[in-house]
Each structure stands twice: as structure tokens, then as C-alpha cells.
C-alpha atoms as a PDB file:
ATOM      1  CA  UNK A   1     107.977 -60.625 236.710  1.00  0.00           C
ATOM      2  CA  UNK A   2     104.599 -58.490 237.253  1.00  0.00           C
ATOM      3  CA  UNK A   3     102.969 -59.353 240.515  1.00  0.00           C
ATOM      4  CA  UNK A   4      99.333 -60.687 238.192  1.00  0.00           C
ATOM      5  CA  UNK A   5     102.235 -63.108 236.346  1.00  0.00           C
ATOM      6  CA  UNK A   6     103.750 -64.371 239.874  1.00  0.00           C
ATOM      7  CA  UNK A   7      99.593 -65.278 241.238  1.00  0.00           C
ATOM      8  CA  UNK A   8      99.017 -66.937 237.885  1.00  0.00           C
ATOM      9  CA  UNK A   9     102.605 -69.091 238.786  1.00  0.00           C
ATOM     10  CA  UNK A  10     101.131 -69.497 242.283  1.00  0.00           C
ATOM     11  CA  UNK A  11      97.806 -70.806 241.598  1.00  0.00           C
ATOM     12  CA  UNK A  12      99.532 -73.187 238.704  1.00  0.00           C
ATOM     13  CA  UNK A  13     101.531 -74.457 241.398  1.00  0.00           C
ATOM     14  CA  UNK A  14      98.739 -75.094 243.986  1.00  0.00           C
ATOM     15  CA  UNK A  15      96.375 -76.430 241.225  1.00  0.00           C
ATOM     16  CA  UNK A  16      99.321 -78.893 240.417  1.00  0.00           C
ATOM     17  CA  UNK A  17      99.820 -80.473 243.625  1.00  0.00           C
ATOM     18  CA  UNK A  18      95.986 -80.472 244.356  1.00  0.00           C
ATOM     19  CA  UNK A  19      95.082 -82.122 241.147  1.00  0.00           C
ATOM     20  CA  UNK A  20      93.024 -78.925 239.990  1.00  0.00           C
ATOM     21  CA  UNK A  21      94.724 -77.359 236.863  1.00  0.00           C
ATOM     22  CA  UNK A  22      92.938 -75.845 233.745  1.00  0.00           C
ATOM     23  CA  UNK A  23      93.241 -78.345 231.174  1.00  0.00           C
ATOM     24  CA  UNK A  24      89.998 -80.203 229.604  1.00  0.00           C
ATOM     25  CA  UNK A  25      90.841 -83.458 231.429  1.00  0.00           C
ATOM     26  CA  UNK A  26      90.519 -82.103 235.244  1.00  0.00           C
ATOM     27  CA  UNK A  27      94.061 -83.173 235.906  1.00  0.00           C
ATOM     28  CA  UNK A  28      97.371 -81.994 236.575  1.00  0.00           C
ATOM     29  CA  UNK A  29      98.687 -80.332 233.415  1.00  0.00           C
ATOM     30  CA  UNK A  30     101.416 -83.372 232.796  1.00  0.00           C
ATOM     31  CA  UNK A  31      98.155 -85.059 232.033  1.00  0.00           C
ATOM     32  CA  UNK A  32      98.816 -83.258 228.883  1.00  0.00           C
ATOM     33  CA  UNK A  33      95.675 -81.903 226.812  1.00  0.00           C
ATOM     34  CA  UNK A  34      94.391 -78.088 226.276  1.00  0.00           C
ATOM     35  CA  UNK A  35      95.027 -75.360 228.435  1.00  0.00           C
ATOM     36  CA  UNK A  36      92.725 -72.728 228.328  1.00  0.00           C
ATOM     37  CA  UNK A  37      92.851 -68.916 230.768  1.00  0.00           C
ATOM     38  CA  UNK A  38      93.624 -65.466 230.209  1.00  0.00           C
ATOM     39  CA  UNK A  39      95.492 -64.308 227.378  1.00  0.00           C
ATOM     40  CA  UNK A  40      95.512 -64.674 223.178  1.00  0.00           C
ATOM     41  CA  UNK A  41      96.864 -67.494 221.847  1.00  0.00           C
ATOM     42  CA  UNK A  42     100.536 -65.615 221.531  1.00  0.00           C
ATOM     43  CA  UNK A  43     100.693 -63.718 224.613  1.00  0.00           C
ATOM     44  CA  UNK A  44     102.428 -66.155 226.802  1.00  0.00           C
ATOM     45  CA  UNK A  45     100.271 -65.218 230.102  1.00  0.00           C
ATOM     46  CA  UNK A  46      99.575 -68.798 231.566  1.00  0.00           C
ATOM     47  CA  UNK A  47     102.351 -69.543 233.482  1.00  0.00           C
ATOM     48  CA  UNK A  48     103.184 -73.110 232.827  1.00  0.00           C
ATOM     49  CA  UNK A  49     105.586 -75.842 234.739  1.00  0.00           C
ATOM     50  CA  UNK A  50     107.288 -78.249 232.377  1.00  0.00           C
ATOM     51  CA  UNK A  51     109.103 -81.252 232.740  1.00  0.00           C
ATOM     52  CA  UNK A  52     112.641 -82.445 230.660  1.00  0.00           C
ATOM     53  CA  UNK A  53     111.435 -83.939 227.270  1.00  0.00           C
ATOM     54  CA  UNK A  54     108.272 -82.353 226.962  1.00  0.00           C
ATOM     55  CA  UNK A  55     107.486 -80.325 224.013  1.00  0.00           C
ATOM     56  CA  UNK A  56     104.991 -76.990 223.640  1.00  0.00           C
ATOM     57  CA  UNK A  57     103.084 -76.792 220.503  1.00  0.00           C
ATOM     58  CA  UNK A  58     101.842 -73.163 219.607  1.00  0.00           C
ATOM     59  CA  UNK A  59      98.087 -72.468 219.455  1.00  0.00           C
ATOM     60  CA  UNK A  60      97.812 -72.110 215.666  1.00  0.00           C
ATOM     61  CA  UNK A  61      99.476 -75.437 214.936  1.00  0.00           C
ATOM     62  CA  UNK A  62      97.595 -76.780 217.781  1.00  0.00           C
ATOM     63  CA  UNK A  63      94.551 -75.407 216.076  1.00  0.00           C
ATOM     64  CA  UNK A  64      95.607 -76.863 212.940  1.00  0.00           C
ATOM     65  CA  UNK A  65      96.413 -80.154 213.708  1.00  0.00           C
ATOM     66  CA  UNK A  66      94.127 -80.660 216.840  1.00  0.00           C
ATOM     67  CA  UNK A  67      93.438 -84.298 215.927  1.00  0.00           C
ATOM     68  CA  UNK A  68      96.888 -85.060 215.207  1.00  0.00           C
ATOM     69  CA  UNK A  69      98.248 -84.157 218.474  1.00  0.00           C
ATOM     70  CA  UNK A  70      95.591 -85.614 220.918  1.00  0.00           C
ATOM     71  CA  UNK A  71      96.593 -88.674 219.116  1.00  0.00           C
ATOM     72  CA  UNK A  72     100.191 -88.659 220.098  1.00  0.00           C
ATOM     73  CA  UNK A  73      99.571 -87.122 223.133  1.00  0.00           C
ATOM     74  CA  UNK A  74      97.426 -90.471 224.038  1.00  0.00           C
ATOM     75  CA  UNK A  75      99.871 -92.532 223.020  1.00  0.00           C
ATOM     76  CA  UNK A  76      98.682 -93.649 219.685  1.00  0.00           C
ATOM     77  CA  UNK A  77     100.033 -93.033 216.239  1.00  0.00           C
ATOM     78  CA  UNK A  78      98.906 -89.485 214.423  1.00  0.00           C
ATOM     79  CA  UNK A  79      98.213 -92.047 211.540  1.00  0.00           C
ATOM     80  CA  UNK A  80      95.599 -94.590 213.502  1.00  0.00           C
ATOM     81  CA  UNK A  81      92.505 -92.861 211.996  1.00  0.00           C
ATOM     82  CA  UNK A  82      93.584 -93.418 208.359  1.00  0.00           C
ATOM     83  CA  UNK A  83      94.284 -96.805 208.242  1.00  0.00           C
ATOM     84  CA  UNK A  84      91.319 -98.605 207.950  1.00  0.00           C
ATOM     85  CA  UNK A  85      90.603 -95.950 205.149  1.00  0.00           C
ATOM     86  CA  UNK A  86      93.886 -97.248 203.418  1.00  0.00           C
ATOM     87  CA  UNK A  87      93.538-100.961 204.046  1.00  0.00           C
ATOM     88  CA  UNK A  88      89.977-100.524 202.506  1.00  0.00           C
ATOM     89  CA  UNK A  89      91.475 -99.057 199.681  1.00  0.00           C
ATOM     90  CA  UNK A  90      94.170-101.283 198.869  1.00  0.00           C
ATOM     91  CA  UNK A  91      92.409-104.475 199.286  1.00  0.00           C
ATOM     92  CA  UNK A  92      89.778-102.752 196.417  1.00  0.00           C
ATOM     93  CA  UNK A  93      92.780-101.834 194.116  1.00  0.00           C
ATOM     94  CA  UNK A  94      94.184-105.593 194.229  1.00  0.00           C
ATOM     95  CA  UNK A  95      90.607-107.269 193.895  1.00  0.00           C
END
């Protein structure tokens, strides 16, 4: 562990317990949302805490499927956006 990677851990830490972290909602990162700092999107330099259960999507899915996962993340299907689309749809196809 490089003394730059045991800071980063630190001020993770102190940002968690003061309610300060990095991600776009201002909160603690089990908040959940994007985490932006140092690094590329595969170099593994943001030192994270996680909790049992949770799950880490990579950056290029993340990237990918953006919309998807903010859904889920806030508790609502991945599929919410599309059916309004579909019920449109169908109730055209039977009329």
C-alpha cells in the first residue's frame, strides 16, 4: 500500500463519517451515485469502503448504461422509462 493510496483511504474515511464524499449527490458514498477523483476509469486509485451486498459496476458499463443504473440505484425499475412508450404502442396495435 503506497503512502498517496493510504491518504486517499484516509480522507474516504473522514469524508464518510463527515458526510463529505465525492459522489454527485454530496453524500456519503452508500448514497450510491458517481464517483469521480484521480485516476482513469481502470486504474483502481479511489480507495472505496463497501458494504455486504453491494455491487461495483466498471466505468465503461457504467458509461454505457448510465440511465439504466441510476434507475436501479433509486430504487425504480431499469424498465420505468419505456413503458408508457409500450402501453402507447399496444393500445394503437389493438385499436
Amino acid at each position: 500500500m503506497t503512502a498517496a493510496w493510504t491518504a486517499t483511504l484516509m480522507q474516504n474515511a473522514m469524508r464518510a463519517q463527515s458526510g463529505k464524499s465525492s459522489n454527485s449527490y454530496g453524500g456519503t458514498f452508500s448514497v450510491g451515485g458517481p464517483v469521480f477523483g484521480s485516476g482513469t476509469s481502470t486504474s483502481d486509485s479511489i480507495p472505496a469502503f463497501l458494504s455486504d451486498g453491494e455491487y461495483v459496476v466498471n466505468a465503461a458499463a457504467t458509461a454505457k448504461h448510465y440511465g439504466t443504473i441510476n434507475r436501479i440505484n433509486n430504487g425504480a425499475s431499469p424498465y420505468d422509462d419505456r413503458v408508457p412508450a409500450l402501453l402507447s404502442a399496444l393500445i394503437a396495435a389493438v385499436r
